[in-house]
N, C-alpha and C. Protein backbone atom coordinates (compact mmCIF):
# COMPACT_ATOMS: atom_id res chain seq x y z
N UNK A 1 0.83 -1.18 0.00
CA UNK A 1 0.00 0.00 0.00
C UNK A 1 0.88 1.25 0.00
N UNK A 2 0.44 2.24 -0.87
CA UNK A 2 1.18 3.44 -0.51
C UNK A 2 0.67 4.20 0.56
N UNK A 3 1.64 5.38 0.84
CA UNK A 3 1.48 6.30 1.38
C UNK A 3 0.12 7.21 1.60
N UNK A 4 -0.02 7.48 0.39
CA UNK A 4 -1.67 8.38 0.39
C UNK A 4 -2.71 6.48 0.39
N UNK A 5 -2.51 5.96 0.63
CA UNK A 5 -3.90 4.71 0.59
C UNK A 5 -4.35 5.02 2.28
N UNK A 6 -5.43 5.07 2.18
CA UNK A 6 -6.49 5.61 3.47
C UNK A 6 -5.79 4.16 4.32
N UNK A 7 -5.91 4.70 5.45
CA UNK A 7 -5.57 3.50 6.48
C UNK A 7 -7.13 3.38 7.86
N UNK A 8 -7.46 2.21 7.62
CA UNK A 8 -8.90 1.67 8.34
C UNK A 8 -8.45 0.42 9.60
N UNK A 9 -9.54 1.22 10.36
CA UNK A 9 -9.31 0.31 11.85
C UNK A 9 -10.31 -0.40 12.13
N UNK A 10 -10.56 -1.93 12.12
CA UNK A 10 -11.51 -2.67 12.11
C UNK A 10 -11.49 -3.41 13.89
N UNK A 11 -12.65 -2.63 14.47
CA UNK A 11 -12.49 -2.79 15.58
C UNK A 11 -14.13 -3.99 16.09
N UNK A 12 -13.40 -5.02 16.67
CA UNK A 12 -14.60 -6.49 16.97
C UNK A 12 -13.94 -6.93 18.27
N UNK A 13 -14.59 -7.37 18.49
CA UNK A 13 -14.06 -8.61 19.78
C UNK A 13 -14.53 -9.55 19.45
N UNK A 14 -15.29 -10.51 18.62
CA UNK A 14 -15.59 -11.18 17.37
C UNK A 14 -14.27 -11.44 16.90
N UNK A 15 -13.23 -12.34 17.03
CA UNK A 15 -12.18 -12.02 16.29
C UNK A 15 -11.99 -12.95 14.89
N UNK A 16 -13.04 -13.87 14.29
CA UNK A 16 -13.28 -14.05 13.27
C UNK A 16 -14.26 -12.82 12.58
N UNK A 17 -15.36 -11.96 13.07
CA UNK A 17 -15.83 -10.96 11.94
C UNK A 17 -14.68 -10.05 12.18
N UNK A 18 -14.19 -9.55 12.44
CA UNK A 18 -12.75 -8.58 12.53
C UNK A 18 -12.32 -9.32 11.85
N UNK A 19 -11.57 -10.11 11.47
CA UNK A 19 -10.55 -10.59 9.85
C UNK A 19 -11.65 -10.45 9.01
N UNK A 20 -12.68 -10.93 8.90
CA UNK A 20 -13.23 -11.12 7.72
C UNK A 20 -13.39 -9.70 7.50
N UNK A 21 -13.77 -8.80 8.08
CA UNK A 21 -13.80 -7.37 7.37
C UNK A 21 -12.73 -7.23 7.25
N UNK A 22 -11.67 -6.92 7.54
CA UNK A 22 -9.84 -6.51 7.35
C UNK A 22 -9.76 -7.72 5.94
N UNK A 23 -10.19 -8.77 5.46
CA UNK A 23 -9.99 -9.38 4.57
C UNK A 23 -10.98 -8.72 4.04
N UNK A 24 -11.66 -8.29 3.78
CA UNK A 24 -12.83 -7.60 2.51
C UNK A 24 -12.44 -6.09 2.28
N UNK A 25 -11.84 -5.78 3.32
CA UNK A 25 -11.24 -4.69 3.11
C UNK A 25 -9.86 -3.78 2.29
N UNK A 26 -8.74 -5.08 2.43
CA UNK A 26 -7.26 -5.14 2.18
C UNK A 26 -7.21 -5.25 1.04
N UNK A 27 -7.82 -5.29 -0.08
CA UNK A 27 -7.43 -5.09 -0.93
C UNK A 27 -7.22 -3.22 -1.77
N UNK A 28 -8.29 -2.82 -0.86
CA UNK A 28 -8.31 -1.00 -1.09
C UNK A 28 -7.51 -0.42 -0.01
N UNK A 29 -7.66 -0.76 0.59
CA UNK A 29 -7.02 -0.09 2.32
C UNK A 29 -6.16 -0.90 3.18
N UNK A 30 -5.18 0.01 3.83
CA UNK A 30 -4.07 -0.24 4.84
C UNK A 30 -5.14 -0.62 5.82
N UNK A 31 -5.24 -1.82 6.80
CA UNK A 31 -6.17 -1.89 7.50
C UNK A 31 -5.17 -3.15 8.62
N UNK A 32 -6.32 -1.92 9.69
CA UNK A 32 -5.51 -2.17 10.94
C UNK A 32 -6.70 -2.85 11.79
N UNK A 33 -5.98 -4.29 12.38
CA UNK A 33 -7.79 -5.05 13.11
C UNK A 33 -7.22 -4.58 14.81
N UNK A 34 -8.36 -4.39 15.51
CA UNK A 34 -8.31 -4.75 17.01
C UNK A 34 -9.01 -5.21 17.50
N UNK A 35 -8.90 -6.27 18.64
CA UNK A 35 -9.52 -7.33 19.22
C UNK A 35 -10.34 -7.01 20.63
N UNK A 36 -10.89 -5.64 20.37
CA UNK A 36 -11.50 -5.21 21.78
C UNK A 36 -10.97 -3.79 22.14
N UNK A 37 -11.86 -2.83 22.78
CA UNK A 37 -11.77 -1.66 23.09
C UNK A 37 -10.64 -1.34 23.74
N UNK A 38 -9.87 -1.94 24.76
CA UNK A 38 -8.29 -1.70 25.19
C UNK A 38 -7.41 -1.60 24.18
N UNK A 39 -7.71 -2.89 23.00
CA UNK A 39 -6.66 -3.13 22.00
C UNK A 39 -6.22 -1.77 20.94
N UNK A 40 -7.95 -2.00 20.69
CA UNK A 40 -8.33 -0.51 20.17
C UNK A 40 -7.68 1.00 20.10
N UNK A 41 -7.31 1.28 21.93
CA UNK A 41 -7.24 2.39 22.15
C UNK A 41 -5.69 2.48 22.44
N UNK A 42 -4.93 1.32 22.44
CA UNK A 42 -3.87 0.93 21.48
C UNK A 42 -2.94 1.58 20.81
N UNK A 43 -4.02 1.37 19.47
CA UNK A 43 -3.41 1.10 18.46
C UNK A 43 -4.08 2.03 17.22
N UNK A 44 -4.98 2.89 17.93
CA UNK A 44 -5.44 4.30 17.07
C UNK A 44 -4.56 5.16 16.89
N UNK A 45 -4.69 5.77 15.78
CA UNK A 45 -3.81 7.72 16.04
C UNK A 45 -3.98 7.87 15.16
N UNK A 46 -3.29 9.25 15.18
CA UNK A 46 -3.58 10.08 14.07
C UNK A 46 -3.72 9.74 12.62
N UNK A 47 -3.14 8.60 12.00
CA UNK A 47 -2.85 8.17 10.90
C UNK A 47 -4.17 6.89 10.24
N UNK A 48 -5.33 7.05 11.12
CA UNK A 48 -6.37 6.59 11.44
C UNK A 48 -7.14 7.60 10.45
N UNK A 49 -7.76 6.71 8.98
CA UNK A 49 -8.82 7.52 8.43
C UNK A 49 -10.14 7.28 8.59
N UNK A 50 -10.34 6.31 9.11
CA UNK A 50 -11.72 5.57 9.48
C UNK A 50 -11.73 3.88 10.28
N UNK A 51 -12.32 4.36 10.90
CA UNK A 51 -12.52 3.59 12.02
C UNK A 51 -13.84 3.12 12.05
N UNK A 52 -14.23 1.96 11.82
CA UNK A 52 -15.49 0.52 12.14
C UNK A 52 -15.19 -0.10 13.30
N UNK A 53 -16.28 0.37 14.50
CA UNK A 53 -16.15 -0.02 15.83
C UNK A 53 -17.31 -0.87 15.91
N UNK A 54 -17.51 -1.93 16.96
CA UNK A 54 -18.01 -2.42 17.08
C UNK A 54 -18.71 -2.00 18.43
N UNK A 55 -20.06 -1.72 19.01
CA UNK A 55 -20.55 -1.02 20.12
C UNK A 55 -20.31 -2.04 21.70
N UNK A 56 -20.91 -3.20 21.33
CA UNK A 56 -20.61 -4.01 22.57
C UNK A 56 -19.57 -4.66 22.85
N UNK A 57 -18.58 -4.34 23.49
CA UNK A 57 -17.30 -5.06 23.48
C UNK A 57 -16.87 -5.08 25.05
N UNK A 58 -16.58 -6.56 26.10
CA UNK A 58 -16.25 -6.33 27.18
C UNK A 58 -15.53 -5.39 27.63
N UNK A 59 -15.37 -4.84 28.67
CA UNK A 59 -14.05 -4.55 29.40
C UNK A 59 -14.41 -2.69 28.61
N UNK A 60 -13.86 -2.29 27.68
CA UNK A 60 -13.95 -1.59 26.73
C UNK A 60 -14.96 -1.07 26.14
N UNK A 61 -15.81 -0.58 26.02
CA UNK A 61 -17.17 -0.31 25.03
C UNK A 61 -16.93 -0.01 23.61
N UNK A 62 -17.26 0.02 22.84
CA UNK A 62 -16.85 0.98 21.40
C UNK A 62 -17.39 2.17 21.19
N UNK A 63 -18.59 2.70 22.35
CA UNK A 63 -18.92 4.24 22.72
C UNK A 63 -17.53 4.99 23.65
N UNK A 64 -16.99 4.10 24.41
CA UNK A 64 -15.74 4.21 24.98
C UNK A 64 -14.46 4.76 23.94
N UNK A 65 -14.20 3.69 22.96
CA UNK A 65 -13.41 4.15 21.84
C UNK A 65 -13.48 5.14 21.45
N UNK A 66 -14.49 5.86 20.82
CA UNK A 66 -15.36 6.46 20.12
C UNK A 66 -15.16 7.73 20.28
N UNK A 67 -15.12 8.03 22.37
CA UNK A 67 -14.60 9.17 23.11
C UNK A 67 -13.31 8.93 22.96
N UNK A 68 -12.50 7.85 23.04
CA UNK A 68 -10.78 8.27 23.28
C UNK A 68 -10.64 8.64 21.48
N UNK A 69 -11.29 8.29 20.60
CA UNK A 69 -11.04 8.91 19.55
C UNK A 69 -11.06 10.41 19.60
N UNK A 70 -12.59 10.78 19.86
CA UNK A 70 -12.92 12.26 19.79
C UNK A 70 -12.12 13.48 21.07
N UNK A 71 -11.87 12.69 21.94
CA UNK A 71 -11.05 13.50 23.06
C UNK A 71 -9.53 13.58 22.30
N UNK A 72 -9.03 12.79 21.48
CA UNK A 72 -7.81 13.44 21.09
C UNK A 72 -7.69 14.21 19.73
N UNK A 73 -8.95 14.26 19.13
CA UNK A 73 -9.05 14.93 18.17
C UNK A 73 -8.23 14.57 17.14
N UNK A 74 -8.60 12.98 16.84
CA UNK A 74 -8.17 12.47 15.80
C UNK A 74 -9.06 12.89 14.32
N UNK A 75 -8.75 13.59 13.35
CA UNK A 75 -9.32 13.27 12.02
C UNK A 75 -9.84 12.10 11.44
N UNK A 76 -10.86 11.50 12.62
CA UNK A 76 -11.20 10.10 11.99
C UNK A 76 -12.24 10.16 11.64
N UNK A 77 -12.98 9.34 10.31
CA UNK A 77 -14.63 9.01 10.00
C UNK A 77 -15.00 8.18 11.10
N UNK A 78 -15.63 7.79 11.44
CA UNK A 78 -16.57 6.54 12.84
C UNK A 78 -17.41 6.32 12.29
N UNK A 79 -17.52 4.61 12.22
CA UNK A 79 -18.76 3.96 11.61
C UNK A 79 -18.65 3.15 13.15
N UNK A 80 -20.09 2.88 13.64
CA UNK A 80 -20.44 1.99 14.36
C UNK A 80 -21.15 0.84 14.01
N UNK A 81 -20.50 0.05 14.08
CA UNK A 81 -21.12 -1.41 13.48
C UNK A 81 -21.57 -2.92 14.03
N UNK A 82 -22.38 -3.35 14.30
CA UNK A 82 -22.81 -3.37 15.71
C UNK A 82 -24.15 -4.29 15.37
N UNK A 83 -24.55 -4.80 16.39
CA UNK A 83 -25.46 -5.74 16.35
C UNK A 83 -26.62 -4.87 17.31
N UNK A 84 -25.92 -4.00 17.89
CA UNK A 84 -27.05 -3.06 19.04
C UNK A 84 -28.30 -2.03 18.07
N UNK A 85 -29.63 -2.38 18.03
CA UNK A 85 -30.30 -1.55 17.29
C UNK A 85 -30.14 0.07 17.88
N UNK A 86 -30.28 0.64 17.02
CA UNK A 86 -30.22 2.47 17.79
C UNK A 86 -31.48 2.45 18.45
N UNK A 87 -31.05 3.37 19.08
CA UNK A 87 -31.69 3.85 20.31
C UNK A 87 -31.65 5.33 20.55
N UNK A 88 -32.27 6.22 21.64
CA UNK A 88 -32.30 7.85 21.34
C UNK A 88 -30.58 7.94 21.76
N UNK A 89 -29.60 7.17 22.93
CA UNK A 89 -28.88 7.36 23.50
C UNK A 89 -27.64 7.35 21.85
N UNK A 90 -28.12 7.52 21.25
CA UNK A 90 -27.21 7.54 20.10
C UNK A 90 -27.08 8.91 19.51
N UNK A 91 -28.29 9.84 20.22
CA UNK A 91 -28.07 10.99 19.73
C UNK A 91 -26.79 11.53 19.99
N UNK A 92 -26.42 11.51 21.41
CA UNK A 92 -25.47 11.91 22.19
C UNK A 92 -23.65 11.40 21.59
N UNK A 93 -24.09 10.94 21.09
CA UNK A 93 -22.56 9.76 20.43
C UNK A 93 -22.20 10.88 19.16
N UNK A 94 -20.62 10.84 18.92
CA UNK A 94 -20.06 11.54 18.01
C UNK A 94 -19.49 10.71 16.70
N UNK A 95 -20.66 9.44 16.08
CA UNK A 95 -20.23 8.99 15.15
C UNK A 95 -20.28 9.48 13.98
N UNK A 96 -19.95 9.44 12.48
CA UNK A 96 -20.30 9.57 11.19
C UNK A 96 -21.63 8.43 10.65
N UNK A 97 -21.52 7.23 11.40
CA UNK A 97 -22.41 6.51 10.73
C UNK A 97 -22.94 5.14 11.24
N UNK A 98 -23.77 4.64 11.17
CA UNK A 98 -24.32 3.97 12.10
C UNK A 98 -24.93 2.55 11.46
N UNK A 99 -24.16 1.24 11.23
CA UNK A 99 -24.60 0.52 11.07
C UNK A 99 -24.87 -1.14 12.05
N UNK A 100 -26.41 -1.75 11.64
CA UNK A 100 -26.41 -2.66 12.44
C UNK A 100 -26.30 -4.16 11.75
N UNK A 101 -25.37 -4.63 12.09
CA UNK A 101 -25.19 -6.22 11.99
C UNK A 101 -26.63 -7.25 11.36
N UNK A 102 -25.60 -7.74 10.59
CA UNK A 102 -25.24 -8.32 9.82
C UNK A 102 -24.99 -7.31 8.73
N UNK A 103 -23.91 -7.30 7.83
CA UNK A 103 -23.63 -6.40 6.68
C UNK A 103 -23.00 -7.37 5.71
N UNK A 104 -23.44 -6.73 4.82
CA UNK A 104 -22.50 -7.60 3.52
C UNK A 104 -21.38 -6.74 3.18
N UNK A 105 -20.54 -7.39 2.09
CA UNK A 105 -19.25 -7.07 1.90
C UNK A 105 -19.19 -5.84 1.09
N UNK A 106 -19.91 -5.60 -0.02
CA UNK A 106 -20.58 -4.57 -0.92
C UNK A 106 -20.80 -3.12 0.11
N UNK A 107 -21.77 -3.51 1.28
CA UNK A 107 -22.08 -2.67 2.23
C UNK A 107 -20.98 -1.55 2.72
N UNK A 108 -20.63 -2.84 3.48
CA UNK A 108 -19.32 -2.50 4.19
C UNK A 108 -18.28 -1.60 3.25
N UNK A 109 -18.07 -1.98 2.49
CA UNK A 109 -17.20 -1.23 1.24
C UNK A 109 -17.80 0.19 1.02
N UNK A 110 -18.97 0.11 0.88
CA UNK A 110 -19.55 1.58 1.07
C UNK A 110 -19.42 2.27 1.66
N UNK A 111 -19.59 1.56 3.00
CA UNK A 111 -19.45 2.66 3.65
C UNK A 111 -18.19 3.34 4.29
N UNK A 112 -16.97 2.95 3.93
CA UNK A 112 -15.72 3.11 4.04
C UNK A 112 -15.75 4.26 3.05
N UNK A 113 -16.26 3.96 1.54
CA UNK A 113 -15.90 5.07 0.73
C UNK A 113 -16.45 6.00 0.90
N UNK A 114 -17.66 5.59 1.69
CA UNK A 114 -18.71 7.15 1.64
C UNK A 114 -18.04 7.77 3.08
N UNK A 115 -17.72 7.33 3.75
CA UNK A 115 -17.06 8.00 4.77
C UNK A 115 -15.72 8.55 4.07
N UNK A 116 -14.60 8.23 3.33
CA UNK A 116 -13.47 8.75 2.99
C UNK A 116 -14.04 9.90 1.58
N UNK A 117 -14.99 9.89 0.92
CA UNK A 117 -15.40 10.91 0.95
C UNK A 117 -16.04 12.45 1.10
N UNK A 118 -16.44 11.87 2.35
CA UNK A 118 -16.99 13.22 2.90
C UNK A 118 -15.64 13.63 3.87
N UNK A 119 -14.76 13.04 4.25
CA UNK A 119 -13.34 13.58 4.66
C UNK A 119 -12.91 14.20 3.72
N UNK A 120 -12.81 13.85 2.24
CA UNK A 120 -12.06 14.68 1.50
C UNK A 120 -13.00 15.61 1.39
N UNK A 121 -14.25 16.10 1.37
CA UNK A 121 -15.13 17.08 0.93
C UNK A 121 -14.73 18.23 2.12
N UNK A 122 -14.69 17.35 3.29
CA UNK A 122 -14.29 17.96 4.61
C UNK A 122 -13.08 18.90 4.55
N UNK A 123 -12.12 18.67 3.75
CA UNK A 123 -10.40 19.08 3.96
C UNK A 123 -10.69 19.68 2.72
N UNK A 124 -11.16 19.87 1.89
CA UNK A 124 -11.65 20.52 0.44
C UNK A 124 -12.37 21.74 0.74
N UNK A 125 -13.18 21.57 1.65
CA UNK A 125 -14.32 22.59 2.18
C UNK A 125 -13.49 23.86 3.13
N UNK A 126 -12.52 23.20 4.13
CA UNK A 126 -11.77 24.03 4.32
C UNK A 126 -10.59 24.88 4.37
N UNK A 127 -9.94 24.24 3.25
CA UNK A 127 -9.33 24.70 2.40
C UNK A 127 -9.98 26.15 1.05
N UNK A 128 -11.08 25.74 0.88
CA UNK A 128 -11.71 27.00 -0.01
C UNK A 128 -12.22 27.96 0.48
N UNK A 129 -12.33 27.78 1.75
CA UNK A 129 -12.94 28.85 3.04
C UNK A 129 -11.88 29.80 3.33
N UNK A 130 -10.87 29.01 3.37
CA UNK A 130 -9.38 29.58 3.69
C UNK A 130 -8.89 30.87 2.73
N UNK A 131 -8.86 29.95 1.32
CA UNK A 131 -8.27 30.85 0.12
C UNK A 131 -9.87 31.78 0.19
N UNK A 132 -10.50 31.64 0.52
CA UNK A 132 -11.68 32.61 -0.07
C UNK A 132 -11.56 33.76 0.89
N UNK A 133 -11.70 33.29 2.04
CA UNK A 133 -11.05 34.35 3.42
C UNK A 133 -9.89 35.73 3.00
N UNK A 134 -9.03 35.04 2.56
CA UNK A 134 -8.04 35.82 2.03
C UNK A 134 -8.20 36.43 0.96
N UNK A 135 -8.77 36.44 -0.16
CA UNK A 135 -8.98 36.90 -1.06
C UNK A 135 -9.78 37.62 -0.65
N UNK A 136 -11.63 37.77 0.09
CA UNK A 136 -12.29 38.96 0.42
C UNK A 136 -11.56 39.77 1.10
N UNK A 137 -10.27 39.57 1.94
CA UNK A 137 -9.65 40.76 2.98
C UNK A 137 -9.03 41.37 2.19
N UNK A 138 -8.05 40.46 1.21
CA UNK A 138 -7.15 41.43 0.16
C UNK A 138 -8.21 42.54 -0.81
N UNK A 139 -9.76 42.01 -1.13
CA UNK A 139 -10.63 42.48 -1.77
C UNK A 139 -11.03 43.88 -1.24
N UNK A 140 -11.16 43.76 0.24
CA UNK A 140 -11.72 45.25 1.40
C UNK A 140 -10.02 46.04 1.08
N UNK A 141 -8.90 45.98 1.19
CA UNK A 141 -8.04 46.45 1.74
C UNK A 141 -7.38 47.07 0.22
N UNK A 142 -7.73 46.31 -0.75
CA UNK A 142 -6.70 47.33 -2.24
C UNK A 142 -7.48 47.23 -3.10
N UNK A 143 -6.93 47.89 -4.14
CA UNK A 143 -8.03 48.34 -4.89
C UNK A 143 -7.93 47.80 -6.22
N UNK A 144 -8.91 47.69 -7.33
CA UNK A 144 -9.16 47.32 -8.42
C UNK A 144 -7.91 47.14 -8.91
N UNK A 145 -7.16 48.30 -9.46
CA UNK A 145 -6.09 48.57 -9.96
C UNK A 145 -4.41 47.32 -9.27
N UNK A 146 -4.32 47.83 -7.70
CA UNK A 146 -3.56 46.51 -7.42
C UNK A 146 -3.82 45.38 -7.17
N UNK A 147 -5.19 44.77 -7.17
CA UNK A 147 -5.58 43.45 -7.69
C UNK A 147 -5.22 43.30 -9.10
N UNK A 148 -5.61 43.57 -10.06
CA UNK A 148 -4.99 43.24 -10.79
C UNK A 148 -3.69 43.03 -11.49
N UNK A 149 -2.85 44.26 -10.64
CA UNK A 149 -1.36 44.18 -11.21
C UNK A 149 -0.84 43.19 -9.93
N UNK A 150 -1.24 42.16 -9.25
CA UNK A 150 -0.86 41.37 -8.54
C UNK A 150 -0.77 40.08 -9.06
N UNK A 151 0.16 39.87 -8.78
CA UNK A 151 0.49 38.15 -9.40
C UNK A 151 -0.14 36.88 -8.61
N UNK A 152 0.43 37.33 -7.23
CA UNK A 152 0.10 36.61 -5.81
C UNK A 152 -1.88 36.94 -5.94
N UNK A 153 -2.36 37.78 -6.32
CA UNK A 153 -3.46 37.65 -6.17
C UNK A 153 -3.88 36.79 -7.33
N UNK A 154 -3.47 37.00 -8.72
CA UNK A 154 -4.08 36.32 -9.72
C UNK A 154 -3.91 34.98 -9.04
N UNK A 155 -2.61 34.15 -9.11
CA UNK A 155 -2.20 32.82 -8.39
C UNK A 155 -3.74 32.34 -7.24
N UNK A 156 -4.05 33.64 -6.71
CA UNK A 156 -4.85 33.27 -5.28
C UNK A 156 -6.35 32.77 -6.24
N UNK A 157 -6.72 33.57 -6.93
CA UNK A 157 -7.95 33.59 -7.43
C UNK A 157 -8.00 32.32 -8.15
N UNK A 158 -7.03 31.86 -9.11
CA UNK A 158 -6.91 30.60 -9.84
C UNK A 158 -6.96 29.31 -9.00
N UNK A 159 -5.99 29.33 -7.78
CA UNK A 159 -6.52 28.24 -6.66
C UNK A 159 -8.13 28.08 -6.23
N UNK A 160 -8.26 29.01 -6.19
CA UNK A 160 -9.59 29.36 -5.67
C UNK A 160 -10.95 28.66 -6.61
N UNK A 161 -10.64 28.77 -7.73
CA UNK A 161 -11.07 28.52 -8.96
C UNK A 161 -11.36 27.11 -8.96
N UNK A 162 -9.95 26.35 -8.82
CA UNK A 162 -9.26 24.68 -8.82
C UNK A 162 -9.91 24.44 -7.74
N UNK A 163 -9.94 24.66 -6.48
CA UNK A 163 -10.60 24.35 -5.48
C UNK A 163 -12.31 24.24 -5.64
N UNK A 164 -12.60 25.08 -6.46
CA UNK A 164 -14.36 24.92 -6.88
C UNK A 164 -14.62 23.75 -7.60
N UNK A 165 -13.68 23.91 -8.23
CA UNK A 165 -14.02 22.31 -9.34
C UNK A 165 -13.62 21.12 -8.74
N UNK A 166 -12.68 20.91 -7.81
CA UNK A 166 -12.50 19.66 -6.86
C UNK A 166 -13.42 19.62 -6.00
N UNK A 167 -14.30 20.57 -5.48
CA UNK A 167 -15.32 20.54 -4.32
C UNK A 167 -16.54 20.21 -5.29
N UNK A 168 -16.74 20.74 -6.62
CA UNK A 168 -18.03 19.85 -7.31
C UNK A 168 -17.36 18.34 -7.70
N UNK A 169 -16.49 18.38 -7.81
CA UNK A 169 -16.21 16.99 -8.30
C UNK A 169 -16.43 16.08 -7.01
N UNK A 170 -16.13 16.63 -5.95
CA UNK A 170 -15.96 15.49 -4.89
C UNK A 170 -18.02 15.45 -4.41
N UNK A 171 -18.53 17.11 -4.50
CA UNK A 171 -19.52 17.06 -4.51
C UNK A 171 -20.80 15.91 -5.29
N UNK A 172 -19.85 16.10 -6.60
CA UNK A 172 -20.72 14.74 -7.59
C UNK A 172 -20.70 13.38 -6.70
N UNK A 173 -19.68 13.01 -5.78
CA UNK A 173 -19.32 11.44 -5.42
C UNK A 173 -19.84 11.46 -4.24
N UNK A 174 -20.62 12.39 -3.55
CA UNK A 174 -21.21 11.98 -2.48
C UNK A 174 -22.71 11.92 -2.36
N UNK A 175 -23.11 11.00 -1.94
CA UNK A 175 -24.42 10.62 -2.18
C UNK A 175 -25.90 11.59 -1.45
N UNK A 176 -26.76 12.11 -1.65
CA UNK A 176 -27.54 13.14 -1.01
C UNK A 176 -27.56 12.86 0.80
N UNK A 177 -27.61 11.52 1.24
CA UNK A 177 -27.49 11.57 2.54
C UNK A 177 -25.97 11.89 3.33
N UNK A 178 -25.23 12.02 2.29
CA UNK A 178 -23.36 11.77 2.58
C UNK A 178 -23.87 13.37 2.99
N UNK A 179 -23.98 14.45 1.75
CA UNK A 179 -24.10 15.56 1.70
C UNK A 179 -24.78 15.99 2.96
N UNK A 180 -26.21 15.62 3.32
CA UNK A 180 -26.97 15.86 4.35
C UNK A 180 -25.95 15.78 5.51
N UNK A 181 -25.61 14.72 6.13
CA UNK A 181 -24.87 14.66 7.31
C UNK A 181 -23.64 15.54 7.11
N UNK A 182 -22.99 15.76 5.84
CA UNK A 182 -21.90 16.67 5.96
C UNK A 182 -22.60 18.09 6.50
N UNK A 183 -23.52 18.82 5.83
CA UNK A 183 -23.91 20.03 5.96
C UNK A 183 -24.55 19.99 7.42
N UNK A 184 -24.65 19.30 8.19
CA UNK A 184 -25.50 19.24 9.71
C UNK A 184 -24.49 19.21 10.31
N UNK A 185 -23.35 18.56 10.32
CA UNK A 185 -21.74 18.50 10.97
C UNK A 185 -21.34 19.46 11.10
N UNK A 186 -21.32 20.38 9.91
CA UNK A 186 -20.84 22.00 9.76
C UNK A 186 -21.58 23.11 10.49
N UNK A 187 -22.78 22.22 10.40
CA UNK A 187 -23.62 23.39 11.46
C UNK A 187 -23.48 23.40 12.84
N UNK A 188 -23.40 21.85 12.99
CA UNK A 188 -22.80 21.66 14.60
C UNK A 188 -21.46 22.04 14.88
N UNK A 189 -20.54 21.92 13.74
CA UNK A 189 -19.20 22.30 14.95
C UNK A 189 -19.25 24.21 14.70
N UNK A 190 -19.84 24.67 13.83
CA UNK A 190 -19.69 26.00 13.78
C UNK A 190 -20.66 26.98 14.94
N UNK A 191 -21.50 26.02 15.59
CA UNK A 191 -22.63 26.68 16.57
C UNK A 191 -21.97 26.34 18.07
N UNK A 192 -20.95 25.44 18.32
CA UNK A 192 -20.02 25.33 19.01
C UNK A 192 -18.94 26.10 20.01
């Protein structure tokens, strides 16, 4: 696997469905199994693009995980995957996505990609916020004339540009509910 290949944490205490997903998985993704919420909390970090936890796990919970993920402010997607039907106490939980047991392999695959795409929409999104930021301040502060005789600004505006067309493009690959939960995420961490 290279370098840029997303790296996935397949978290069971099940330790035959944990291979079998890390085997349905390994052929797209660096994938990392753990055998229970201690193991888990392990063998996470930063280099963690998505994470499939499993909710009931002795000793450990995978709502447990879930927090040592979000308390260190890992950049991770969270799928919960799980035999536990939801319940309201799920409001409260800081996952991306919520599936219940039994899944097929097709599934599962999905939802890895639909989660590693709304990460890239995520790091896309703020990245164009960024260059756009800068460009309205340079916009208030000079005028017609040295915007245009600016190089550094033309350069700015053309990123800016490239960045629109990678955010529809990534926009095209995410599915209307991907989109939905992205735009409710943004509302929550920005009301924060």
């Amino acid at each position: 696997m290279t370098n840029d290949t997303p790296t996935v944490l397949v978290v069971d205490d099940e330790r035959d469905l944990a291979d079998l997903y890390a085997a349905w998985l390994s052929e797209r993704y660096d994938v990392r199994t753990a055998y229970g919420g201690e193991d888990a909390i392990d063998v996470v970090s930063e280099d963690v693009d998505v994470a499939l936890i499993d909710r009931l796990m002795p000793r450990v919970s995978g709502d447990e995980v879930l927090d040592h993920i979000r308390s260190k402010s890992y950049d991770c997607r969270v799928s919960m995957v799980t035999a536990v039907e939801p319940d309201f106490d799920i409001i409260e939980l800081g996952f991306d996505e919520y599936i219940v047991k039994p899944i097929r392999q097709d599934d599962l695959i999905d939802i890895v990609e639909s989660l590693q795409s709304r990460s890239e929409y995520d790091r896309q999104l703020q990245e164009f916020f960024a260059l756009a930021s800068k460009r309205a301040a340079l916009q208030t502060q000079k005028n017609a004339h040295e915007l245009s005789e600016s190089e550094a600004y033309a350069d700015l505006s053309e990123q800016i540009e490239e960045m629109r067309s990678e955010l529809d493009a990534t926009t095209d690959e995410l599915s209307e509910r991907d989109f939905e939960v992205e735009l409710r995420r943004l509302s929550v961490d920005n009301s924060t």
